[in-house]
N, C-alpha and C. Protein backbone atom coordinates (compact mmCIF):
# COMPACT_ATOMS: atom_id res chain seq x y z
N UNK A 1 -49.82 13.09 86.05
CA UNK A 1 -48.60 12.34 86.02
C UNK A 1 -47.57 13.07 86.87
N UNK A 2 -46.68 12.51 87.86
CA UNK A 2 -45.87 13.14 88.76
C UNK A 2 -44.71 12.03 88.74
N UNK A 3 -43.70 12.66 88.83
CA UNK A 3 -42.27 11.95 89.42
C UNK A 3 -42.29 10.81 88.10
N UNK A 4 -42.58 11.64 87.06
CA UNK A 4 -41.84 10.81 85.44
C UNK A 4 -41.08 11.41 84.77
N UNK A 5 -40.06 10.91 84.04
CA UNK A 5 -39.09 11.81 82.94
C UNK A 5 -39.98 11.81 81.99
N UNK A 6 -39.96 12.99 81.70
CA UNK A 6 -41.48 13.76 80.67
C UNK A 6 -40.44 14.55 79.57
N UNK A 7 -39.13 14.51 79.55
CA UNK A 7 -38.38 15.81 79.09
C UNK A 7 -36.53 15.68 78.51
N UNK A 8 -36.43 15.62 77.59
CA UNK A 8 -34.83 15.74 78.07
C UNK A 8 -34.28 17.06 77.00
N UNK A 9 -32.99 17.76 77.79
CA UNK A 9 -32.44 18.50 77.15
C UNK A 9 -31.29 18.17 76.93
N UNK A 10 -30.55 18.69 75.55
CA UNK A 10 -29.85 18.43 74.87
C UNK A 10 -28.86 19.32 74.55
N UNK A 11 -27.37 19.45 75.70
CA UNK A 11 -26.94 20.96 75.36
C UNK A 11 -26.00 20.93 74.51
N UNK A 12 -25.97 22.71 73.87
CA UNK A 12 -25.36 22.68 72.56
C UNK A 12 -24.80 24.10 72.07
N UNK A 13 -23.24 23.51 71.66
CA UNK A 13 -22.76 24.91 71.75
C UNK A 13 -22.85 25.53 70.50
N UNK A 14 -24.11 25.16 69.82
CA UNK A 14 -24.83 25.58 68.80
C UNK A 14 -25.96 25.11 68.14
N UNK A 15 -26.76 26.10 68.76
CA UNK A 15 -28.19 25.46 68.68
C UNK A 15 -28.72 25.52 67.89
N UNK A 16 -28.97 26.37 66.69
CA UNK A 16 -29.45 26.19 65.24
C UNK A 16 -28.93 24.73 64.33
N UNK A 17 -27.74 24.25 64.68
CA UNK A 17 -27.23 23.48 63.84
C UNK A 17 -27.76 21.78 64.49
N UNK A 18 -27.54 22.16 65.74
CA UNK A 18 -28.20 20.65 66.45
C UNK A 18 -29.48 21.05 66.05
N UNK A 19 -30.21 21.51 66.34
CA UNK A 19 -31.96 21.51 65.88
C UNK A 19 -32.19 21.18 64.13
N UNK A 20 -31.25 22.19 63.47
CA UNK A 20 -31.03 21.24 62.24
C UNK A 20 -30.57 19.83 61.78
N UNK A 21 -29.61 19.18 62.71
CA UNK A 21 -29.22 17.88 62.16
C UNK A 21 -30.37 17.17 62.73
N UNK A 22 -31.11 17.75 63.75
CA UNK A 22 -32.47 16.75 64.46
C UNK A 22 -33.61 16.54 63.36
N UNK A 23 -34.06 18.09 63.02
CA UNK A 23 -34.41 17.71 61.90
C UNK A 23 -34.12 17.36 60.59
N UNK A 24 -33.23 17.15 60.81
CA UNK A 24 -32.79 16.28 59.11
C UNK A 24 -32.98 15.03 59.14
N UNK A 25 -31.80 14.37 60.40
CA UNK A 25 -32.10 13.22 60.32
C UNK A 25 -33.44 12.26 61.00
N UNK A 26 -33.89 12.89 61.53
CA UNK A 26 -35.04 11.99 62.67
C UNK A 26 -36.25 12.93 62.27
N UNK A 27 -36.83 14.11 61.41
CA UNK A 27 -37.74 14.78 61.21
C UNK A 27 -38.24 15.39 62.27
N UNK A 28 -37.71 15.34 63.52
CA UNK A 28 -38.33 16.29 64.42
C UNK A 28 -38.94 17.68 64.02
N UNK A 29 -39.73 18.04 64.63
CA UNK A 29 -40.34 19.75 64.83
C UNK A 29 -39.15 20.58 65.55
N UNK A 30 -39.16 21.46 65.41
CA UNK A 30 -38.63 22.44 66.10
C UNK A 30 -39.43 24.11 66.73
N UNK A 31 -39.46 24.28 67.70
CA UNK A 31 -40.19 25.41 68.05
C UNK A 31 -39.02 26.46 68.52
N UNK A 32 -38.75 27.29 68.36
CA UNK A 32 -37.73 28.34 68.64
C UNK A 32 -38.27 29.18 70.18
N UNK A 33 -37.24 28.85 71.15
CA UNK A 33 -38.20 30.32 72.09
C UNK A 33 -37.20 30.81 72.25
N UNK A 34 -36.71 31.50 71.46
CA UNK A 34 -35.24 32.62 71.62
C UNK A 34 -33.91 32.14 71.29
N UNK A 35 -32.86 33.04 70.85
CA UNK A 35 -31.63 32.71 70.42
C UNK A 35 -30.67 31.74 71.24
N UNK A 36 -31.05 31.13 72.35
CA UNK A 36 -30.68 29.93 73.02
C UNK A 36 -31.50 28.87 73.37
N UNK A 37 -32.58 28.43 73.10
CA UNK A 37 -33.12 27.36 73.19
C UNK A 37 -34.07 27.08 72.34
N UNK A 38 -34.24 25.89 72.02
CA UNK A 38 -35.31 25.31 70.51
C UNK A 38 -35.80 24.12 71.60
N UNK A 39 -37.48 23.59 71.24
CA UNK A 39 -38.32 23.33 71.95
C UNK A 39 -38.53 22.21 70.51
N UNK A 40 -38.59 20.44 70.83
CA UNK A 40 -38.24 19.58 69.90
C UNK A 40 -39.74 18.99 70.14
N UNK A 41 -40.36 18.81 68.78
CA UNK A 41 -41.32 18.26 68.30
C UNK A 41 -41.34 16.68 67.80
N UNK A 42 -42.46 16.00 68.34
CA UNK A 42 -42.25 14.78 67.47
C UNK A 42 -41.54 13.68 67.73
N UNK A 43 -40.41 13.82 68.59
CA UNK A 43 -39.18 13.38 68.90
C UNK A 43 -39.58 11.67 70.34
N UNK A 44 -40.79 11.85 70.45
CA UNK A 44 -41.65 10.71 71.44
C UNK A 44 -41.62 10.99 73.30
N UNK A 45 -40.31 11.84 73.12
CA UNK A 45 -40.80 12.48 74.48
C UNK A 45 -40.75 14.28 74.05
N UNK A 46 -41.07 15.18 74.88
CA UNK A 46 -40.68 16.57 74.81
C UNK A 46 -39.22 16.67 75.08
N UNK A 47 -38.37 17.23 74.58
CA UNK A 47 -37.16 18.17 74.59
C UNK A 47 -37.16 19.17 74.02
N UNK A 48 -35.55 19.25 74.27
CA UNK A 48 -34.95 20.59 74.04
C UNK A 48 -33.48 20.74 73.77
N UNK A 49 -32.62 21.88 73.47
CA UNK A 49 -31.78 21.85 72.83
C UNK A 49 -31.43 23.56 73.41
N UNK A 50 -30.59 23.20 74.17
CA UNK A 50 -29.72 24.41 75.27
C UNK A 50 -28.41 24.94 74.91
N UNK A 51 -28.57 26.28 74.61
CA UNK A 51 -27.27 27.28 74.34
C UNK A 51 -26.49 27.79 75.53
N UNK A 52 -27.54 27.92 76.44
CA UNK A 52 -27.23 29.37 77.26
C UNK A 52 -26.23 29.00 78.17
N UNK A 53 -25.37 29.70 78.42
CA UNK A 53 -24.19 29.88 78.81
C UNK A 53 -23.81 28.80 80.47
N UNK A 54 -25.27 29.05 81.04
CA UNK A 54 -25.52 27.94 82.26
C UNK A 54 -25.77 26.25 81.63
N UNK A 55 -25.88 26.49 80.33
CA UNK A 55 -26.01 25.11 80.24
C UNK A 55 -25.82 23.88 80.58
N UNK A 56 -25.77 22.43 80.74
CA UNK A 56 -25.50 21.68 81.60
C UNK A 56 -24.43 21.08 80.62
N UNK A 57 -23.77 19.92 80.62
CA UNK A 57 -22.32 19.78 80.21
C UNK A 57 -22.94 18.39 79.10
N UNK A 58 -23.53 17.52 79.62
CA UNK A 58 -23.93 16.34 79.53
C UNK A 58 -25.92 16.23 78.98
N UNK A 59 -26.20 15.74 78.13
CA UNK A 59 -27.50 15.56 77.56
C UNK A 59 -28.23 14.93 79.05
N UNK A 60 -29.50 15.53 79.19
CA UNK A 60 -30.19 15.46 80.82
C UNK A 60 -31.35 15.18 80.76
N UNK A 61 -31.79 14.00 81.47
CA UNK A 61 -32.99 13.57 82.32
C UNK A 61 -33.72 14.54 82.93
N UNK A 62 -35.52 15.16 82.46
CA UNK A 62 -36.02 15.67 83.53
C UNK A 62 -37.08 15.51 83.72
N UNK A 63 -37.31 15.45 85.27
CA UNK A 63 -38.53 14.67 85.78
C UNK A 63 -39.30 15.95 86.10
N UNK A 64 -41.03 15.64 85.53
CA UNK A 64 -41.99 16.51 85.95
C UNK A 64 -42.78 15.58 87.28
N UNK A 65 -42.71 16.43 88.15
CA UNK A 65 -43.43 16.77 89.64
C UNK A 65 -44.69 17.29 89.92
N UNK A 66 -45.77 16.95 91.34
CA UNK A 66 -45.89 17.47 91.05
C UNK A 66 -46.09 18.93 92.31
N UNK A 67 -44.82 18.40 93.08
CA UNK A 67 -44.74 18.61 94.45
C UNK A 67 -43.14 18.91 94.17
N UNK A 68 -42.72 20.50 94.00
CA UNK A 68 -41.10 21.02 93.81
C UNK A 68 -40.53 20.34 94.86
N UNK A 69 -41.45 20.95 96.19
CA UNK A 69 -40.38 21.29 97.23
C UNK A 69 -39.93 19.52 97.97
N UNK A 70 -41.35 18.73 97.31
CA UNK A 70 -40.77 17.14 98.48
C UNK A 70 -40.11 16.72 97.46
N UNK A 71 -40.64 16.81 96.06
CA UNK A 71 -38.98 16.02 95.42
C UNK A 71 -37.85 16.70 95.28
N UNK A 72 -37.51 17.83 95.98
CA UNK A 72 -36.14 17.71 96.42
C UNK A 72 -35.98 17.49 97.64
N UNK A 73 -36.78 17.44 98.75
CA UNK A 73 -36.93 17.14 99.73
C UNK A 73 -36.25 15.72 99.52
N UNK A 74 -37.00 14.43 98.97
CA UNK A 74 -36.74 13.18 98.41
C UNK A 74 -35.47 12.95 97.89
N UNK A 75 -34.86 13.40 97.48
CA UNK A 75 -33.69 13.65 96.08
C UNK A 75 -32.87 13.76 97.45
N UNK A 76 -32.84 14.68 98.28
CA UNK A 76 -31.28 14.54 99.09
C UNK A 76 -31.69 14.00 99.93
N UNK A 77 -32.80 13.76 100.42
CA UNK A 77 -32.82 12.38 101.59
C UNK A 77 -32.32 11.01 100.97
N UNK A 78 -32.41 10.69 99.64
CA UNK A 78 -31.87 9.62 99.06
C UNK A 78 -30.46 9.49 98.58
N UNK A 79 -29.46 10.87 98.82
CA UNK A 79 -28.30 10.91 98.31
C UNK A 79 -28.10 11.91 97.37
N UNK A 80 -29.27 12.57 96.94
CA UNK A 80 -28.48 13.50 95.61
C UNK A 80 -28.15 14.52 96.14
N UNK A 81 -27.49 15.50 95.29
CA UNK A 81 -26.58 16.40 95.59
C UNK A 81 -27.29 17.69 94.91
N UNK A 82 -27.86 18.63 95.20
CA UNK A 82 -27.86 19.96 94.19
C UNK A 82 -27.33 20.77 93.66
N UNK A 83 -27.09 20.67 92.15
CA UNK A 83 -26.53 21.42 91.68
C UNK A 83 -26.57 22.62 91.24
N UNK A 84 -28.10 22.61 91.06
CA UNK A 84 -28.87 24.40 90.94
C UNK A 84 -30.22 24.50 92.16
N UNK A 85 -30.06 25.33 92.60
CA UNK A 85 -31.74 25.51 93.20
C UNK A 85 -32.61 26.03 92.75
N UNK A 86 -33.63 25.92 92.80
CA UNK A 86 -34.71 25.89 92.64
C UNK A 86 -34.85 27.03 91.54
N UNK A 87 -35.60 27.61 90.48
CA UNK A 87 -35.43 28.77 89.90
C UNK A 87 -36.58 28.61 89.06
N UNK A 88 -37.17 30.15 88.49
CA UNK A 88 -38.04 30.15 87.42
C UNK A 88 -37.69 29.94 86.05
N UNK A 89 -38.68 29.35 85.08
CA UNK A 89 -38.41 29.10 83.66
C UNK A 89 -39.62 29.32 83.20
N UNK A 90 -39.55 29.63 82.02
CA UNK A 90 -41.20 29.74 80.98
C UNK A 90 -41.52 28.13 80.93
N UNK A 91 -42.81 28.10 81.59
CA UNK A 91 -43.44 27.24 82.15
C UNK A 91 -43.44 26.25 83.44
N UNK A 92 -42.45 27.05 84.21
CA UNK A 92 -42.47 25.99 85.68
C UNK A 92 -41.19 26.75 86.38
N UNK A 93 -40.91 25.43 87.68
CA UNK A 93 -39.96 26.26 88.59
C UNK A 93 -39.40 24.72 88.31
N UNK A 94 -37.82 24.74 88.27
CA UNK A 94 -37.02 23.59 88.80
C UNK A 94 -35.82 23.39 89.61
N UNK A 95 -35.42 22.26 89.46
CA UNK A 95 -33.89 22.44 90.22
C UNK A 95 -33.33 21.50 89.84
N UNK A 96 -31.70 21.48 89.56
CA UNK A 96 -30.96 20.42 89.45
C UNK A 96 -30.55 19.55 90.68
N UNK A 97 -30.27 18.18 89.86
CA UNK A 97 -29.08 17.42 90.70
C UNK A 97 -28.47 16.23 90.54
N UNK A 98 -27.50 16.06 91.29
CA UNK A 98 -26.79 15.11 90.73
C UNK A 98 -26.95 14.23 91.58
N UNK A 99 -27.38 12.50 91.15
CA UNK A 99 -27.54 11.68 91.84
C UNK A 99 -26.26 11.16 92.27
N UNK A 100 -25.86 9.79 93.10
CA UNK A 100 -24.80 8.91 93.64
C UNK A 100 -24.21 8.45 92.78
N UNK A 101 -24.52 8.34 91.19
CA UNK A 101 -23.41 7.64 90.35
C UNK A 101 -23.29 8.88 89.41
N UNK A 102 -23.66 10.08 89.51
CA UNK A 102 -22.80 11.10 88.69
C UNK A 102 -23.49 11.77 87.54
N UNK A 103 -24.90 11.10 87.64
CA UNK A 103 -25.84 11.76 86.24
C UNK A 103 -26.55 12.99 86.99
N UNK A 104 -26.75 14.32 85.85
CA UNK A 104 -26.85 15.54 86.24
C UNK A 104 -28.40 15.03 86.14
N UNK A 105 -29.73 15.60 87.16
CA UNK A 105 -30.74 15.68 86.08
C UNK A 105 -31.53 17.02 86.78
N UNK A 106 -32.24 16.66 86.59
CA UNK A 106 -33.41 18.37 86.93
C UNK A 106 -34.97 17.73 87.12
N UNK A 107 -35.59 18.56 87.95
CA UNK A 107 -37.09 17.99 88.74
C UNK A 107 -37.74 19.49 87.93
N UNK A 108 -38.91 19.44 87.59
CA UNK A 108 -39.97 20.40 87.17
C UNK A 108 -41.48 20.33 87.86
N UNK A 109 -42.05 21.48 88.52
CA UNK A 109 -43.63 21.41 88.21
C UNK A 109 -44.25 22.48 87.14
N UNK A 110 -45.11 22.07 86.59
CA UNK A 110 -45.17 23.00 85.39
C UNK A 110 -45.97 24.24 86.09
N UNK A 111 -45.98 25.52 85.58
CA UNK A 111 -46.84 26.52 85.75
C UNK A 111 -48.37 26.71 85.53
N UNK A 112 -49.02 26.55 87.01
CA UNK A 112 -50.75 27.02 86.54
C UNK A 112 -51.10 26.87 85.26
């Protein structure tokens, strides 16, 4: 599967308590990978739930790839804008951006 939203994160300027109201009200899973981000179970797509200080402002769209460099290649030949480049994460490399009407999102290929 390439060039689908597989993902969304959910930022939060407190992440124990959003991962708790997730699971309270909607029964999600929760997986912990460190004191800024919780990894959401159950929920019908994969997410997540973002502390860290880079966090994004706005709850975010992200598309798994399976080609980094042409979908951003694609992404600003069509108008978007980058807002982060390219960078490592536990499990893949991504990058932000912001399309023509103002939504932040982020491209992923996952890691070997």
């Amino acid at each position: 599967m390439t060039d689908k939203i597989d993902y969304v994160e959910f930022p939060s300027s407190n992440r124990a308590v959003t991962s708790a109201f997730f699971q309270a009200a909607f029964g999600w899973g929760i997986t912990s990978y460190g004191p800024g981000y919780d990894g959401l179970e159950g929920a019908g797509i994969d997410g997540g739930i973002d502390q860290g200080e880079d966090r994004v402002a706005a709850t975010m769209a992200v598309v798994r790839t399976d080609d980094l460099d042409g979908a951003e290649r694609r992404v600003t030949a069509a108008g978007g804008t980058i807002t982060r480049p390219q960078y490592d994460f536990p499990g893949g490399r991504r990058f932000h951006f912001r399309e023509p009407g103002g939504n932040e999102m982020a491209v992923y290929v996952a890691s070997e």
